[in-house]
Protein backbone atom coordinates (compact mmCIF):
# COMPACT_ATOMS: atom_id res chain seq x y z
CA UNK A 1 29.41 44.25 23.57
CA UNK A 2 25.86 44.06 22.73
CA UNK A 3 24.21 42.68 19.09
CA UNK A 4 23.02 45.70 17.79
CA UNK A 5 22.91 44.31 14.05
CA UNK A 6 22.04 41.04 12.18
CA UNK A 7 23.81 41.07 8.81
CA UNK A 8 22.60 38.49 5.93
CA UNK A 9 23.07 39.27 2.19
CA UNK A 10 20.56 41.40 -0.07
CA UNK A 11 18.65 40.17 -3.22
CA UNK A 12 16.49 37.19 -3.18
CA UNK A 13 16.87 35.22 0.14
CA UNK A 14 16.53 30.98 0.88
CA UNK A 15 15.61 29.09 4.06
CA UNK A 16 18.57 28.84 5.15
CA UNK A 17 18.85 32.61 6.02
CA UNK A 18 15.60 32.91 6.72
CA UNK A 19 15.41 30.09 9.32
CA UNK A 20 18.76 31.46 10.87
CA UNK A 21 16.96 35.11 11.13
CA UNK A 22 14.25 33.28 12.88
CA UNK A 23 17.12 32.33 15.40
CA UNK A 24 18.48 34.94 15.88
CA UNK A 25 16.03 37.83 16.42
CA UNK A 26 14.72 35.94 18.99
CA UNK A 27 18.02 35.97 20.90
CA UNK A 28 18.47 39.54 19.53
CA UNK A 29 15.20 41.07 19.47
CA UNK A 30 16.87 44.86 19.97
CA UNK A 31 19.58 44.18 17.26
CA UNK A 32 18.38 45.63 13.53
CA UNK A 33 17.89 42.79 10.83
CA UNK A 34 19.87 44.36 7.60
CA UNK A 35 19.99 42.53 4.66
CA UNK A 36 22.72 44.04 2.22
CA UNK A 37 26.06 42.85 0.61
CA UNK A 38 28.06 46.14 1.36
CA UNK A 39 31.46 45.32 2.55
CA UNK A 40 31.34 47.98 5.42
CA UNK A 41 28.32 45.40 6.62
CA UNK A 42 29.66 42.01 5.88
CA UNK A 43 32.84 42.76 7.51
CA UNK A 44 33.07 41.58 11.38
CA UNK A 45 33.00 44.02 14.38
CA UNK A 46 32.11 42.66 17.94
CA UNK A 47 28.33 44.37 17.86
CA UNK A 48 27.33 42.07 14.42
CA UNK A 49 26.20 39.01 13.76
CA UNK A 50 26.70 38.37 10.13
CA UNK A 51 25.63 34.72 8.31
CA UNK A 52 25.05 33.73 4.57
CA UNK A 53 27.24 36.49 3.61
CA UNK A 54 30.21 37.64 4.21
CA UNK A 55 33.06 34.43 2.52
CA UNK A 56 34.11 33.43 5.85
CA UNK A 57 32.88 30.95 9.13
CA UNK A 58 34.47 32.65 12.49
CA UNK A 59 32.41 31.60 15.38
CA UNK A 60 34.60 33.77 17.70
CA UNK A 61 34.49 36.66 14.69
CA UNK A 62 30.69 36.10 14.52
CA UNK A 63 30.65 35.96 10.47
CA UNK A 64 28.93 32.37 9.69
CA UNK A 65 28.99 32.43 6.15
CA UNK A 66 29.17 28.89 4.00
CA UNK A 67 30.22 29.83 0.18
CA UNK A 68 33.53 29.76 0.15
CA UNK A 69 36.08 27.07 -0.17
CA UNK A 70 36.52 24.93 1.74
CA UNK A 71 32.93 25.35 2.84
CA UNK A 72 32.14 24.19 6.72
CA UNK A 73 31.90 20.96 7.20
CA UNK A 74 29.87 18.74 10.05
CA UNK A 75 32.21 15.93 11.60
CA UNK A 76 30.83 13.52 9.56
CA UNK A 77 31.57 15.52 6.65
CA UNK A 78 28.66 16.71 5.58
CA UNK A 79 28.09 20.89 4.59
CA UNK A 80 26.82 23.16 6.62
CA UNK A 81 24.12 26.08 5.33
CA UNK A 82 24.41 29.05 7.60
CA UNK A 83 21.29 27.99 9.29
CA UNK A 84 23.52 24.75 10.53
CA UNK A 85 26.14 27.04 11.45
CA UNK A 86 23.79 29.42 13.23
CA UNK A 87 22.22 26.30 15.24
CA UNK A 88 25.18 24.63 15.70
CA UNK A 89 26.32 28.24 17.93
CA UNK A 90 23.27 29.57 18.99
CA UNK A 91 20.84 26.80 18.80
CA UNK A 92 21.24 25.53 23.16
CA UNK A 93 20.61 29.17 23.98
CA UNK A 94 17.34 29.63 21.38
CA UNK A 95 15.92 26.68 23.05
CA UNK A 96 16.14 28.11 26.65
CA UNK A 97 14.98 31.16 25.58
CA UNK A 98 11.57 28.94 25.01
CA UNK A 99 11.64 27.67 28.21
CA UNK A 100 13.09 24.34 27.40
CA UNK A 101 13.99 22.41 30.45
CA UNK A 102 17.64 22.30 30.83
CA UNK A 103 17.85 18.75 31.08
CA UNK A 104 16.35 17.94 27.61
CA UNK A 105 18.35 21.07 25.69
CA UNK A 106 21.13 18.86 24.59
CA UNK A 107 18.56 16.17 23.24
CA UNK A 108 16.25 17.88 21.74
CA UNK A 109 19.10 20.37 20.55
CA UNK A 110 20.45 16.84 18.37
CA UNK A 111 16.93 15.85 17.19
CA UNK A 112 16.65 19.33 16.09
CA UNK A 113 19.68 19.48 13.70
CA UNK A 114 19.20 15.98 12.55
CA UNK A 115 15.53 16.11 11.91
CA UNK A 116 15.07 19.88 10.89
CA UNK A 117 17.94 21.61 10.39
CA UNK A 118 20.58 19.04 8.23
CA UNK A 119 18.08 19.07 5.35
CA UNK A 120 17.76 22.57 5.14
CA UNK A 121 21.81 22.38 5.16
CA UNK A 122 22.21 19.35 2.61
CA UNK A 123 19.63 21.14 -0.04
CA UNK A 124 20.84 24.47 0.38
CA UNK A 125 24.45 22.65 -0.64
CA UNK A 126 23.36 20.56 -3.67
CA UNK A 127 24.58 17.91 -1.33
CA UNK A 128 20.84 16.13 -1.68
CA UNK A 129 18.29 16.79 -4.68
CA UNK A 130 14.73 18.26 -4.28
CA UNK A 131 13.34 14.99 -6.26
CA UNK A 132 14.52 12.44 -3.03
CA UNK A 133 10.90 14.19 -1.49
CA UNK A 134 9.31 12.52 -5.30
CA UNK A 135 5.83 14.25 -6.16
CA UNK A 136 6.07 16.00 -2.87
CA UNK A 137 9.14 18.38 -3.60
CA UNK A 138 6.85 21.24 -4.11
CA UNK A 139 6.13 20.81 -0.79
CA UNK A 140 8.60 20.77 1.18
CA UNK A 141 9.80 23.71 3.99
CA UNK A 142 12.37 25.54 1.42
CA UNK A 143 10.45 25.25 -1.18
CA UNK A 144 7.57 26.51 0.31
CA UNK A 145 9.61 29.20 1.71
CA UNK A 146 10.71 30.19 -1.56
CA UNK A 147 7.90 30.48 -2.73
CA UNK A 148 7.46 33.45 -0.68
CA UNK A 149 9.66 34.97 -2.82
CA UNK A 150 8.82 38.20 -4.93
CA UNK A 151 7.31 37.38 -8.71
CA UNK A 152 9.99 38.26 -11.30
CA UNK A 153 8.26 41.20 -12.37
CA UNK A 154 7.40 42.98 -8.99
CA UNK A 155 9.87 45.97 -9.89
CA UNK A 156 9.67 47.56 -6.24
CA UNK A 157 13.17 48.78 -5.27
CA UNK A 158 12.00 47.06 -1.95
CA UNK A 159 10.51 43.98 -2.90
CA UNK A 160 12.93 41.10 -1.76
CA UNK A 161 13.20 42.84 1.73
CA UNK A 162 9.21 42.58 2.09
CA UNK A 163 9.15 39.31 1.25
CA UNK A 164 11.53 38.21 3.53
CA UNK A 165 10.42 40.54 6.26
CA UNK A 166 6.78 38.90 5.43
CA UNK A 167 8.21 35.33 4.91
CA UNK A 168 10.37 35.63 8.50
CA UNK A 169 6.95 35.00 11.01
CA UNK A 170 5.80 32.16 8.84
CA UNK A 171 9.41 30.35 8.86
CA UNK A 172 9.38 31.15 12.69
CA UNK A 173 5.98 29.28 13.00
CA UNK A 174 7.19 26.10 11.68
CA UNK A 175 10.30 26.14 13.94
CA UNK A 176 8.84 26.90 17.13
CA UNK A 177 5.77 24.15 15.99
CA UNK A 178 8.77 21.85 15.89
CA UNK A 179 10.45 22.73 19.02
CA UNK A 180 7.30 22.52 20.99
CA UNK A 181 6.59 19.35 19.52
CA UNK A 182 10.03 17.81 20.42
CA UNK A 183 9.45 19.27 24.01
CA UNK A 184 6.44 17.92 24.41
CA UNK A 185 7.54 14.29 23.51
CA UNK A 186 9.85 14.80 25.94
CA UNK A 187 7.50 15.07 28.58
CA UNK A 188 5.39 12.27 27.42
CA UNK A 189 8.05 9.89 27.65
CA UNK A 190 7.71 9.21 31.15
CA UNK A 191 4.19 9.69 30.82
CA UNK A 192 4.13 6.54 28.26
CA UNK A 193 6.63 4.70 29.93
CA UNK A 194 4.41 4.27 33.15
CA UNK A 195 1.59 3.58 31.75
CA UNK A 196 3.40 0.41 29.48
CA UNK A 197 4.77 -0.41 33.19
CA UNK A 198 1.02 -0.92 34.68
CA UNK A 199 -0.09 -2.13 31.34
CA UNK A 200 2.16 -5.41 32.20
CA UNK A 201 1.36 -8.06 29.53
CA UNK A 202 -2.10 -6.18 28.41
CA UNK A 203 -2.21 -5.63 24.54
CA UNK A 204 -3.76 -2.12 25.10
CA UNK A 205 -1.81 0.83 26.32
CA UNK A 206 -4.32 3.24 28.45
CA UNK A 207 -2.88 7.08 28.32
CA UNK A 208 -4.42 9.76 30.22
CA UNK A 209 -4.92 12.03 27.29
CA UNK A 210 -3.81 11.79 23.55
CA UNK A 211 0.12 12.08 23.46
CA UNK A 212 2.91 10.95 21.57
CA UNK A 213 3.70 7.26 22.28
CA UNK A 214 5.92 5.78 19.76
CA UNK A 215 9.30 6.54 21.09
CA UNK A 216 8.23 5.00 24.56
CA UNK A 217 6.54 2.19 23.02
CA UNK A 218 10.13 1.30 20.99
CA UNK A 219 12.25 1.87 24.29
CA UNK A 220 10.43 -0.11 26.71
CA UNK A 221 10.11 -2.78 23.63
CA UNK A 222 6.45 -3.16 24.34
CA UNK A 223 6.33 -4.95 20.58
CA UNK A 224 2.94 -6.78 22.45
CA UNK A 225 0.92 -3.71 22.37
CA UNK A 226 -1.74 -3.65 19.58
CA UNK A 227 -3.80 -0.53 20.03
CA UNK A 228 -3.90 2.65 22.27
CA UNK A 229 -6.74 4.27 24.43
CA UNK A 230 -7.15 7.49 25.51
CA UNK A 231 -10.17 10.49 26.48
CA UNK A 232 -10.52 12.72 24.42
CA UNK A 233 -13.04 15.93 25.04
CA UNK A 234 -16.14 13.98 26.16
CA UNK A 235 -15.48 10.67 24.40
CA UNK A 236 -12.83 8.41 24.71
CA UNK A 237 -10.86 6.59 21.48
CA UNK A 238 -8.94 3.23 20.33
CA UNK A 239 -6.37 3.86 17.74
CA UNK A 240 -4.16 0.98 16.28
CA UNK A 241 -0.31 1.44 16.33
CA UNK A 242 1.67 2.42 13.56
CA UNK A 243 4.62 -0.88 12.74
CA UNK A 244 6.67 2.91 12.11
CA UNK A 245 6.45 6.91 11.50
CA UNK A 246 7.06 5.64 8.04
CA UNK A 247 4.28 3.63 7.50
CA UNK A 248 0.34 3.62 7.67
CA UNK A 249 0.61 0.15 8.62
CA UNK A 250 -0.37 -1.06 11.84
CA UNK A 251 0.64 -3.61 14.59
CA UNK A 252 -3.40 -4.52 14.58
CA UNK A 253 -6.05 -3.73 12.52
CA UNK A 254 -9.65 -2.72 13.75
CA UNK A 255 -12.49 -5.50 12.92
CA UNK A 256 -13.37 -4.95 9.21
CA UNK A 257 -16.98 -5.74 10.17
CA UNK A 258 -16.81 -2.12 12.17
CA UNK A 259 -15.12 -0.34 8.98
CA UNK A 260 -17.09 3.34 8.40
CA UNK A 261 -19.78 2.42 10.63
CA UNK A 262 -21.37 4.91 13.28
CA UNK A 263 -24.08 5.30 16.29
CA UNK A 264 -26.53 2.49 15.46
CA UNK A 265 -24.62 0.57 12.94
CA UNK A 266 -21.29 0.52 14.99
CA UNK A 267 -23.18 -0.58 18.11
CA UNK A 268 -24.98 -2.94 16.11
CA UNK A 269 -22.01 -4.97 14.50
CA UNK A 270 -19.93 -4.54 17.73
CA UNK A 271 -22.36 -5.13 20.31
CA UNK A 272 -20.76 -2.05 22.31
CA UNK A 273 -23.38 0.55 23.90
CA UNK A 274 -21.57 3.95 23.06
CA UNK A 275 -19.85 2.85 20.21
CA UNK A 276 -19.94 5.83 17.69
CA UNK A 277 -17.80 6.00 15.46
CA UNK A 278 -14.92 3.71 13.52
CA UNK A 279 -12.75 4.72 10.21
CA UNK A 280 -13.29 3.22 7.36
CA UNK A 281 -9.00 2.53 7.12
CA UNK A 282 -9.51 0.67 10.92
CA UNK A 283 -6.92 2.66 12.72
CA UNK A 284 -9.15 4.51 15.03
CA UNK A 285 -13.21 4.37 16.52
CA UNK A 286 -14.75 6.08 19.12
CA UNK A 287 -16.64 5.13 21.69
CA UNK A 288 -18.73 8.00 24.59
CA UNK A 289 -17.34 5.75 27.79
CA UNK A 290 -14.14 4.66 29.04
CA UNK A 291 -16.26 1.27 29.82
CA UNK A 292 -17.13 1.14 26.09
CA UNK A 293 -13.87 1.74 24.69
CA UNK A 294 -12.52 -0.69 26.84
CA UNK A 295 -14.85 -3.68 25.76
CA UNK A 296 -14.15 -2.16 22.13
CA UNK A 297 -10.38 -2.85 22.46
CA UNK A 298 -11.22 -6.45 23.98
CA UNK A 299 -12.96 -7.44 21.20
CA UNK A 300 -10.64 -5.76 18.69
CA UNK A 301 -7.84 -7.70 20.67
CA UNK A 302 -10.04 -11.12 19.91
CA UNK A 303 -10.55 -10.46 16.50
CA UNK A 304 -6.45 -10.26 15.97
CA UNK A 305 -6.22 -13.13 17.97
């Protein structure tokens, strides 16, 4: 039978419901979105999806609620929101529906969850505390989400549903952001991976264009690369490598003699024709050649040495 309605609960809404929504009325996109708590909704029929609401988790029922007890748990043991429970069902088929390769869906289907969707699950929970994100936790994707949220004295009869309706396109931007960005690291992989393979011994990794690296750079165990070079628009760039995503420490450090430098200056103290710009933090200069990037990353490879 087909969807014709997507059931969450009324009142003021979270990410978790939200971020499933964004799920499914993509899948859906004929089926109404109804938020409301009346039992003639939350109760299952075969044309309903119903999630957040509802004191019950039937995948074959389609009612993916995750406040009752015992709540859903993961195998590992850890709670599911309804957004996990949403992905965990629907998540293979959202990802096709953005024209996923087939052969990456159950990866990036895993980073997804892991990455994205088990934080959303563990905070919605009580399972982990805002303050883990420290001065940040005002910042992070449910509580910027909630803050989308109607002021406490908006007294429209309507005012939680428009602020969910307006809140649903933002929450859908940072999803697909982070599926296309999981996709696309995909397809650099074996992008990266040649390029380390020509590189041989060479301590600088020449891409075709700016992608990500780091994954490839760990799995081929290419722990001898110190900086990255790549065009970009007209100009072409050196950038050190981050020691992790968790760090702004590199592998290599640019010459401190080039530090904030541009045109003139940089050419000057590097000797490099072209040489146009370098950061004052050393992780990345510029250079309007391939030729001059090149003799850049030589003597930035010295000067390590």
């Amino acid at each position: 039978m087909t969807i014709t309605h997507l059931v969450t609960h009324s009142g003021g809404f979270h990410a978790d419901e939200l971020l499933s929504s964004v799920v499914l009325t993509r899948l859906f996109p004929q089926a109404v979105l109804l938020r409301s708590r009346d039992r003639q909704w939350v109760t299952p029929a075969a044309n309903k999806i119903i999630y957040d609401v509802g004191g019950a988790y039937d995948g074959d029922a389609q009612i993916f609620d995750h406040h009752q007890r015992p709540g859903p748990l993961r195998e590992d043991g850890q709670p599911f929101s309804s957004f996990g429970l949403i992905w965990a069902h629907y998540g293979r088929a959202y990802l096709a529906s953005m024209d996923v390769p087939a052969d990456d869906i159950a990866a990036i289907h895993t980073k997804f969850d892991t990455k994205f969707v088990l934080p959303i699950d563990l905070l919605d929970n009580g399972a982990m505390e805002p303050s883990v994100a420290g001065p940040l936790s005002i910042l992070t994707l449910p509580a910027l989400l909630g803050s989308l949220k109607p002021v406490f004295d908006d007294t429209s009869p309507t005012a939680d549903d428009d602020a969910f309706m307006k809140a649903l396109p933002i929450a859908r931007s940072f999803v697909e952001a982070q599926i296309l960005n999981l996709a696309a690291k995909n397809r650099a992989q074996g992008i990266v991976i040649e390029a380390i393979s020509k590189a041989g011994t060479s301590p600088i990794l020449e891409l075709p264009m700016g992608m990500p690296y780091r994954t490839a750079l760990d799995q081929a165990e290419a722990d001898h690369m110190l900086f990255v070079i790549h065009p970009r628009g007209d100009d072409w760039t050196l950038n050190g490598i981050k020691l992790s995503n968790d760090t702004f420490e590199q592998r290599a450090d640019l010459p401190a003699a080039w530090a904030g430098l541009t045109d003139t200056a940089l050419e000057d103290a590097s000797g490099v024709k072209g040489a146009k710009f370098c950061h004052n933090a050393r992780f990345i200069a510029v250079a309007s050649t391939r030729d001059g990037i090149l003799k850049m990353a030589d003597i930035a490879v010295q000067n390590v040495q």
